[in-house]
N, C-alpha and C. Protein backbone atom coordinates (compact mmCIF):
# COMPACT_ATOMS: atom_id res chain seq x y z
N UNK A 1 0.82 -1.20 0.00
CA UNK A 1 0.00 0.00 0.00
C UNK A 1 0.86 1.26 0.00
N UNK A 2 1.68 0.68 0.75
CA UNK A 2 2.68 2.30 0.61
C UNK A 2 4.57 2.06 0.48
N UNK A 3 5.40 2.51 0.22
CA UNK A 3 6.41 2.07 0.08
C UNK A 3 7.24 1.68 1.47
N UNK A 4 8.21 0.77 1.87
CA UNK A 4 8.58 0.94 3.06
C UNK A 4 7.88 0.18 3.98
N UNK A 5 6.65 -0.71 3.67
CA UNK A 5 5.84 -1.30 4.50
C UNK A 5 5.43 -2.57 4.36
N UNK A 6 5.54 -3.26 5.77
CA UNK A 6 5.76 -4.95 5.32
C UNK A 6 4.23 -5.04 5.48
N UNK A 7 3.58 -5.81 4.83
CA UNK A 7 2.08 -6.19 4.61
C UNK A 7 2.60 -7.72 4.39
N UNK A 8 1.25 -8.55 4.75
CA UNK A 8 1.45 -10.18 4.60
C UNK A 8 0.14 -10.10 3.58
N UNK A 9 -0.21 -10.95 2.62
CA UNK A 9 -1.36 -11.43 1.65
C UNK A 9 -1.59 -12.73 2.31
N UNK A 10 -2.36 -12.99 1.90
CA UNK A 10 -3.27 -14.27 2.83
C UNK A 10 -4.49 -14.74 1.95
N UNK A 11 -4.83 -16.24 1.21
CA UNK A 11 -6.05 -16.29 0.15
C UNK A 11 -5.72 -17.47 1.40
N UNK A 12 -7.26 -17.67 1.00
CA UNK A 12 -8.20 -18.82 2.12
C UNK A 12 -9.52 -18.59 1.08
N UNK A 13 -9.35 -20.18 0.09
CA UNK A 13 -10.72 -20.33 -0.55
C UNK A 13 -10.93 -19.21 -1.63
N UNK A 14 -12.16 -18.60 -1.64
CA UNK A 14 -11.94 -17.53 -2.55
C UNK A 14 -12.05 -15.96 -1.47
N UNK A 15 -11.07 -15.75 -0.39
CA UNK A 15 -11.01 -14.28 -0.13
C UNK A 15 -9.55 -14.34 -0.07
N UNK A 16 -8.94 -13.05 -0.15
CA UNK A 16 -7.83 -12.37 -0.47
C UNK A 16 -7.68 -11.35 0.63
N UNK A 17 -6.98 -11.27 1.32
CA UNK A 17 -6.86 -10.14 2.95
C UNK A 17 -5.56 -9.90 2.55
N UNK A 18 -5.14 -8.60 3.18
CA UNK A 18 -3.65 -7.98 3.35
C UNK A 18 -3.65 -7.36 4.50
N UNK A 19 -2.71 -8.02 5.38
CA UNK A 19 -2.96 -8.08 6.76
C UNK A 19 -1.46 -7.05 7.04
N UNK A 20 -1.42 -6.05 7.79
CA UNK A 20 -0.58 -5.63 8.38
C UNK A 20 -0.18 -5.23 9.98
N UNK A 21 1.18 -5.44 10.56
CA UNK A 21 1.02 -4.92 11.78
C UNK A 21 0.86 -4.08 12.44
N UNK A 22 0.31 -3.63 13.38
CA UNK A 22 0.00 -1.98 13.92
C UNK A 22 1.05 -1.78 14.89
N UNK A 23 1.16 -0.84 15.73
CA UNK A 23 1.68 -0.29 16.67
C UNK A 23 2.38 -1.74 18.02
N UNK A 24 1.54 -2.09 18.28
CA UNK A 24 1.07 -2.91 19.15
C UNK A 24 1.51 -4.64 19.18
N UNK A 25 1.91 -5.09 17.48
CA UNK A 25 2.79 -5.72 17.15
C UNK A 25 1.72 -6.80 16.14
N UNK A 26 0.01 -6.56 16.30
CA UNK A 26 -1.25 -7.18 16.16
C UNK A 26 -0.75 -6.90 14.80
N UNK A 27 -1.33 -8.21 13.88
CA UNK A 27 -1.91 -7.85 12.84
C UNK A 27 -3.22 -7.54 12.82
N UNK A 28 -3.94 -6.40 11.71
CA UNK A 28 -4.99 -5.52 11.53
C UNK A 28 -5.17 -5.47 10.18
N UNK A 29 -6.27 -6.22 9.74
CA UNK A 29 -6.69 -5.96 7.76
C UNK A 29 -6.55 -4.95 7.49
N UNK A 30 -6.02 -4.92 6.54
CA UNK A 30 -6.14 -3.30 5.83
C UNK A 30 -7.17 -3.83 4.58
N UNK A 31 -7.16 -4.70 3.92
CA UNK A 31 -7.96 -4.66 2.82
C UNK A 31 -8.32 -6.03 2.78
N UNK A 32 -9.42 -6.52 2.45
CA UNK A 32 -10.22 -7.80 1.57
C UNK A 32 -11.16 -7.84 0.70
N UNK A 33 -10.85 -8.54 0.24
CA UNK A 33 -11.51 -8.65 -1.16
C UNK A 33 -12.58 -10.21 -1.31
N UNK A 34 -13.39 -10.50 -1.67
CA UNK A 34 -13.91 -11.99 -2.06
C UNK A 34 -13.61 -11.99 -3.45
N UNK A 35 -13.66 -12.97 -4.10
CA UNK A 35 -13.74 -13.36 -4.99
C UNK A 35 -14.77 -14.38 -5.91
N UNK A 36 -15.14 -14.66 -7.40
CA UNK A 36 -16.31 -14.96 -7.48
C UNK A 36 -15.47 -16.67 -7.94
N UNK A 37 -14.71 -16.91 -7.35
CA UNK A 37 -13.82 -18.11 -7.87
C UNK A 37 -12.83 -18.40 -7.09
N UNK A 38 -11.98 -19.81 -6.81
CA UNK A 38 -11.29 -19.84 -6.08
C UNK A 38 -9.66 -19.74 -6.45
N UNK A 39 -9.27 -19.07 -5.77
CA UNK A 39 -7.57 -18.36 -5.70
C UNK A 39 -6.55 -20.01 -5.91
N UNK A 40 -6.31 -20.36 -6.32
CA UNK A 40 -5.20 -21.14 -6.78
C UNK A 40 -3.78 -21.39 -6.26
N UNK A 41 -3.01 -20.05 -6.97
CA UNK A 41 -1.84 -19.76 -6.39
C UNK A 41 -1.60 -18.04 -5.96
N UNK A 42 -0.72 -17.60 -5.74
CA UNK A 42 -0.61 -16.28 -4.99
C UNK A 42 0.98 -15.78 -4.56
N UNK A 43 1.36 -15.04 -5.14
CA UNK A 43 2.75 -14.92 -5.20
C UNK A 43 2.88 -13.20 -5.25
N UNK A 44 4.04 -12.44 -4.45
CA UNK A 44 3.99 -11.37 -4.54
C UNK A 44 5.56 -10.63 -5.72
N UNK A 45 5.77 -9.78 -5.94
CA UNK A 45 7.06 -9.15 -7.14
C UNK A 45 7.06 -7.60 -7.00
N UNK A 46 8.19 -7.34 -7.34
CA UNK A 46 8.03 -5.97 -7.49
C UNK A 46 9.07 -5.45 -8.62
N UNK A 47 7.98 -4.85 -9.49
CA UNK A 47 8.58 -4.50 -11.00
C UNK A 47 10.01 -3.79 -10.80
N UNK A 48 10.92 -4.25 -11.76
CA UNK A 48 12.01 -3.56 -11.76
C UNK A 48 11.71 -1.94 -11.72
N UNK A 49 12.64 -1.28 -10.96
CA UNK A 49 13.00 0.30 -10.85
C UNK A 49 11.10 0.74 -10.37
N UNK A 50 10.40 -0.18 -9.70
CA UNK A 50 9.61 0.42 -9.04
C UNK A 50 9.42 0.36 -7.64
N UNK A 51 8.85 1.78 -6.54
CA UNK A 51 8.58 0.89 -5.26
C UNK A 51 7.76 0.39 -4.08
N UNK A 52 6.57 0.04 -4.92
CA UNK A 52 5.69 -0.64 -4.44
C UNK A 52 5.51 -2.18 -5.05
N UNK A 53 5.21 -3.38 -4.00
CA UNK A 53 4.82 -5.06 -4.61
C UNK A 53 3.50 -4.99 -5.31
N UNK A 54 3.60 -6.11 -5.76
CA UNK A 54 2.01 -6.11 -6.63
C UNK A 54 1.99 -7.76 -6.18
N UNK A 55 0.50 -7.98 -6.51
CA UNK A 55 0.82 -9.56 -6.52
C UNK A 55 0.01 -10.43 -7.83
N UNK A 56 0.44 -11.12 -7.51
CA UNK A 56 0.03 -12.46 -9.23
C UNK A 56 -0.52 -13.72 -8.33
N UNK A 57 -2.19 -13.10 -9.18
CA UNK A 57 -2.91 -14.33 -8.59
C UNK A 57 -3.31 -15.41 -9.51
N UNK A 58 -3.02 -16.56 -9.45
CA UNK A 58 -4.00 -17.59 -10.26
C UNK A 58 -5.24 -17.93 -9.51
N UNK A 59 -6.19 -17.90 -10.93
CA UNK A 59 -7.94 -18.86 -9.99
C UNK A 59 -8.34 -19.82 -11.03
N UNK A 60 -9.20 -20.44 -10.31
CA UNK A 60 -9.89 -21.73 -11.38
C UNK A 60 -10.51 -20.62 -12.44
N UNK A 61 -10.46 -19.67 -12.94
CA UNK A 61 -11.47 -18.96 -13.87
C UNK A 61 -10.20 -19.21 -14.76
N UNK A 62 -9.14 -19.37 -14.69
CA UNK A 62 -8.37 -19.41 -16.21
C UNK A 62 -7.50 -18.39 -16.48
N UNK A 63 -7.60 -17.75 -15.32
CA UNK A 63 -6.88 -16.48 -15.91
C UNK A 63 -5.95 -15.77 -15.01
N UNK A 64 -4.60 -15.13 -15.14
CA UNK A 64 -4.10 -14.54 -14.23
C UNK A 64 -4.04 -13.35 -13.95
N UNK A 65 -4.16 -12.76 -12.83
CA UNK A 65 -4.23 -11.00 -12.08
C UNK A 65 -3.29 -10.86 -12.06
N UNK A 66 -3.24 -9.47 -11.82
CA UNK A 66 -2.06 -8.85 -11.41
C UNK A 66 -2.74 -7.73 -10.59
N UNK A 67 -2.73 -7.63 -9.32
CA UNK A 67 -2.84 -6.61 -8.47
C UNK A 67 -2.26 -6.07 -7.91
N UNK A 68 -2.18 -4.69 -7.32
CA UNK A 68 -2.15 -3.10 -6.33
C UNK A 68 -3.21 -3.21 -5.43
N UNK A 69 -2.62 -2.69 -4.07
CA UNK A 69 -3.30 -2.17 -3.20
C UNK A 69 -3.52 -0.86 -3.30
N UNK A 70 -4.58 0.03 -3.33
CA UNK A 70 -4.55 1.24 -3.10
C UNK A 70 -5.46 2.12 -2.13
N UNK A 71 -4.51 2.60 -1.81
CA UNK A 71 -5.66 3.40 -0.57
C UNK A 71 -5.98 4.51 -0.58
N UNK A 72 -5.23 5.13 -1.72
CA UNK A 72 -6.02 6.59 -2.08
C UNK A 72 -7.43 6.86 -2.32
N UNK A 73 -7.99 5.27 -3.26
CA UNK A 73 -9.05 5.50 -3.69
C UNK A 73 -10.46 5.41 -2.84
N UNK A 74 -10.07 5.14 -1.96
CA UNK A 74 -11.12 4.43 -0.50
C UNK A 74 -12.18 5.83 0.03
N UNK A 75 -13.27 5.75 -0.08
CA UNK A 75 -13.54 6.87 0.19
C UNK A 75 -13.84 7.04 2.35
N UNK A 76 -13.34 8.22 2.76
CA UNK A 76 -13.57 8.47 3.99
C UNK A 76 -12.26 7.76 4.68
N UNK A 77 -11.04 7.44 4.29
CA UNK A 77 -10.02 6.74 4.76
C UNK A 77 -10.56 5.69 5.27
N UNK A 78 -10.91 4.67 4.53
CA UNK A 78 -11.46 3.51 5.24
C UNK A 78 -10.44 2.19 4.56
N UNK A 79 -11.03 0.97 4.56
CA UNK A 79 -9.57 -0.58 4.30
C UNK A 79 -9.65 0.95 2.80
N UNK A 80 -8.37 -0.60 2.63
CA UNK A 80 -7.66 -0.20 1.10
C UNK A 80 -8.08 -1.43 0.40
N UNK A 81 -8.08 -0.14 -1.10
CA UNK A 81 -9.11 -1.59 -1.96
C UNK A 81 -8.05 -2.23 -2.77
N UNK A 82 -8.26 -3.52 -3.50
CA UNK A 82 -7.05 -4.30 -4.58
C UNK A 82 -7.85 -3.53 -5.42
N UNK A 83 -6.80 -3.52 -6.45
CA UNK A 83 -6.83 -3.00 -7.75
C UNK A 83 -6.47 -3.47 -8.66
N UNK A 84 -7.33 -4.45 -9.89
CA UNK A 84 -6.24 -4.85 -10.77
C UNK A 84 -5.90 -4.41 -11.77
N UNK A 85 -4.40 -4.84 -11.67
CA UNK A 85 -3.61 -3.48 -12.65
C UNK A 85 -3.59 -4.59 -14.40
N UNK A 86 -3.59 -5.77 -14.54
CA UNK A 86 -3.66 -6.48 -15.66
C UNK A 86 -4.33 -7.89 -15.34
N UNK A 87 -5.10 -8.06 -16.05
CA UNK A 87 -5.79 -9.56 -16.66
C UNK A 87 -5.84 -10.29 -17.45
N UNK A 88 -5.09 -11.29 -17.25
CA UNK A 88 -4.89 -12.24 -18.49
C UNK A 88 -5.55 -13.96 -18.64
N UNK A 89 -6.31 -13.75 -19.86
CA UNK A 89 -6.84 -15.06 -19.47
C UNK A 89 -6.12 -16.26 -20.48
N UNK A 90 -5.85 -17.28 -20.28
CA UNK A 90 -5.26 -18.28 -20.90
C UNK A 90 -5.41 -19.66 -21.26
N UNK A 91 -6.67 -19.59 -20.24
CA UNK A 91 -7.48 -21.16 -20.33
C UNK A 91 -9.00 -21.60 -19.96
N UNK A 92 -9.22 -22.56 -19.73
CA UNK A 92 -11.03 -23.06 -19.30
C UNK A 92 -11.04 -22.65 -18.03
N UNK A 93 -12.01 -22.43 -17.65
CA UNK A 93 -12.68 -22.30 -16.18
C UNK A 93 -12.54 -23.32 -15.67
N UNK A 94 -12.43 -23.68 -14.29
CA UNK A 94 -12.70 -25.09 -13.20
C UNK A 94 -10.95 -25.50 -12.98
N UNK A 95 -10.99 -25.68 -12.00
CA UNK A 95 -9.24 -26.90 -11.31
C UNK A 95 -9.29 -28.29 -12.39
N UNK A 96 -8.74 -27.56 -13.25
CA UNK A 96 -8.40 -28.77 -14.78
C UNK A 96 -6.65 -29.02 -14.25
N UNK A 97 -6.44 -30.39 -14.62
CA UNK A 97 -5.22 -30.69 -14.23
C UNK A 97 -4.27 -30.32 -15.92
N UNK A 98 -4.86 -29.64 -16.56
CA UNK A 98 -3.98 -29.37 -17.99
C UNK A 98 -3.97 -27.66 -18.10
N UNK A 99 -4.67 -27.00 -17.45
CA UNK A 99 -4.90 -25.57 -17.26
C UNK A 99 -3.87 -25.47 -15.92
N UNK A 100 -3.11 -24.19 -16.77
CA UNK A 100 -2.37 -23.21 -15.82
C UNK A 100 -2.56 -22.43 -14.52
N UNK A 101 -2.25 -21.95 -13.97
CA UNK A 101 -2.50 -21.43 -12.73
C UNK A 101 -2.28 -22.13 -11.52
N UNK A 102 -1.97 -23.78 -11.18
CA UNK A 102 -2.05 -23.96 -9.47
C UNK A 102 -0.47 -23.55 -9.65
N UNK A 103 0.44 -23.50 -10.20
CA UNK A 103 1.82 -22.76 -9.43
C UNK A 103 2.46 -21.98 -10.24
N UNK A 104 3.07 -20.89 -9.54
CA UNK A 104 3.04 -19.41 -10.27
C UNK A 104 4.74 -18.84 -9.67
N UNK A 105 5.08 -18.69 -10.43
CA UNK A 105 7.02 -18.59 -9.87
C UNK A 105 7.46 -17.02 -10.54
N UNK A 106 7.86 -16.04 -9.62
CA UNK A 106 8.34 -15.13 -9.91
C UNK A 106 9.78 -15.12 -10.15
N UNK A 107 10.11 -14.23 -10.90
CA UNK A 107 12.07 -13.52 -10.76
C UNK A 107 12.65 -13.07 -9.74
N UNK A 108 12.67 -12.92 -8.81
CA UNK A 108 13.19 -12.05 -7.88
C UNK A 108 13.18 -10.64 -8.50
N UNK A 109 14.17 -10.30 -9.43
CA UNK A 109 13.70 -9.05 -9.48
C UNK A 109 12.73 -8.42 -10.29
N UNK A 110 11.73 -9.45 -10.72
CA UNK A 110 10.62 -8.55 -11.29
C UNK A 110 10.35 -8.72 -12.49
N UNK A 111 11.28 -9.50 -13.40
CA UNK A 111 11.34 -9.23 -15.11
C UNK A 111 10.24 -10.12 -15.57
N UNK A 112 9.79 -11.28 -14.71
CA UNK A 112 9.01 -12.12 -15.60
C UNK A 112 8.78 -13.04 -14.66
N UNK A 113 7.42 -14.16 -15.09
CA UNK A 113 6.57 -14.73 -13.98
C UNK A 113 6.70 -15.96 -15.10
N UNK A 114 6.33 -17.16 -14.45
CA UNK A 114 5.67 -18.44 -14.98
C UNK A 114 4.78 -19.05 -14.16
N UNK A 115 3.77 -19.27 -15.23
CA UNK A 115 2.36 -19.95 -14.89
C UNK A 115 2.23 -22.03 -14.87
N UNK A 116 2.34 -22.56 -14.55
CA UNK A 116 2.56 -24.03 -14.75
C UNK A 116 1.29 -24.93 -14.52
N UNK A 117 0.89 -25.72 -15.21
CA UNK A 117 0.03 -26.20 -14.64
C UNK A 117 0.26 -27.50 -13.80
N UNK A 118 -0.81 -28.46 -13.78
CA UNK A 118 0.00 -29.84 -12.76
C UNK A 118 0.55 -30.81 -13.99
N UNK A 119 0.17 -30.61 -15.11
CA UNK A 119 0.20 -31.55 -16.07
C UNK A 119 0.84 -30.58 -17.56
N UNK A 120 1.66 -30.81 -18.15
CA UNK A 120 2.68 -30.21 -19.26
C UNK A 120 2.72 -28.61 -19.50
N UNK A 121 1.51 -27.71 -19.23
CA UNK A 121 1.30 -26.28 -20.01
C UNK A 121 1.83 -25.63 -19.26
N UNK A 122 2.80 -24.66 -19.84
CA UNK A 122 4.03 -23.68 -18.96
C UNK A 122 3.62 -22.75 -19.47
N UNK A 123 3.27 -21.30 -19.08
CA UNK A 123 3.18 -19.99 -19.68
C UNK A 123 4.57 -19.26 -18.95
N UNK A 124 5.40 -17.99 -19.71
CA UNK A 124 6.15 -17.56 -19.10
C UNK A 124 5.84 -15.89 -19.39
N UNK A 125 5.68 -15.17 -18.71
CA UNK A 125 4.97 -13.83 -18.86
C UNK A 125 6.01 -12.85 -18.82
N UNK A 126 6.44 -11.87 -19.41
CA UNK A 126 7.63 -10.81 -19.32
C UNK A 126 6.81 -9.58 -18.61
N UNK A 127 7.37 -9.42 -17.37
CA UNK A 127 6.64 -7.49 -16.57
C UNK A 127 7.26 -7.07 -16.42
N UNK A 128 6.38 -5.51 -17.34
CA UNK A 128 6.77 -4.67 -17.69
C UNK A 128 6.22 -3.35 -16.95
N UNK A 129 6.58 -2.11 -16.66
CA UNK A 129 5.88 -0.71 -16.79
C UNK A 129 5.29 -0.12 -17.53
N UNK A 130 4.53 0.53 -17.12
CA UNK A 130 4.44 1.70 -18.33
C UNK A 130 4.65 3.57 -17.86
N UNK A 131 4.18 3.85 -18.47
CA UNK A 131 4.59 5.52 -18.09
C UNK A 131 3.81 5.81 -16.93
N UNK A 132 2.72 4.91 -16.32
CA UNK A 132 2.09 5.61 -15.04
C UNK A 132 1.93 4.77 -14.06
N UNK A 133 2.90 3.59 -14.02
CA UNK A 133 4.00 2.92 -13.54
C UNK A 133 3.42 1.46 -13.05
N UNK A 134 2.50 1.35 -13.78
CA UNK A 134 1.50 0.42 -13.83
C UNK A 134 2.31 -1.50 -13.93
């Protein structure tokens, strides 16, 4: 959500929480989300020469996210909402053992992701920026 700040992600089924610690040492939600499908895999990156994480979700819908937290947009300073910054879809709907998404492997530093499924189909994704740092 903001630069400089350790946040944990957390999927259980189909919700998505970003849990951070307060003062006090507690973790405290800052944001959740449901989902209309269940979360798969879940992995966090952070684009080269940028400095905020994003994260890369797989779900049984076939397709992979790419989300931001943002808390600017929240009205009345309330949680912070996900935001997704790209959607890509690549396969059938449902936990198919030939569809991509149950494991999802980042770069360390950011250049590119792979999608695998349990059974032969490898996607390998190149991330990128753009001018509004997306």
């Amino acid at each position: 959500s903001a630069p400089k700040t350790h946040e944990i992600a957390a999927a259980s089924g189909s919700t998505l929480q970003i849990l951070a610690p307060d003062d006090n040492g507690k973790l405290s939600r800052i944001a959740l989300s449901h989902t209309f499908g269940t979360i798969r895999s879940l992995a966090s990156f952070r684009l080269t020469g940028s400095k905020r994480d994003h994260l890369l979700l797989g779900s049984d819908s076939g397709a992979l996210a790419i989300l931001r937290v943002d808390v600017s947009s929240t009205p009345g300073g309330g949680s912070a909402v996900l935001v997704p910054v790209h959607v890509e879809t690549f396969g059938r709907s449902g936990n198919r053992r030939i569809v991509p998404g149950q494991y999802v492997g980042v770069d360390p530093r950011g250049r590119a992701c792979v999608v695998a499924a349990v059974e032969k189909q490898k996607f390998v994704f190149v991330l990128n920026r753009d001018a509004k740092e997306n």
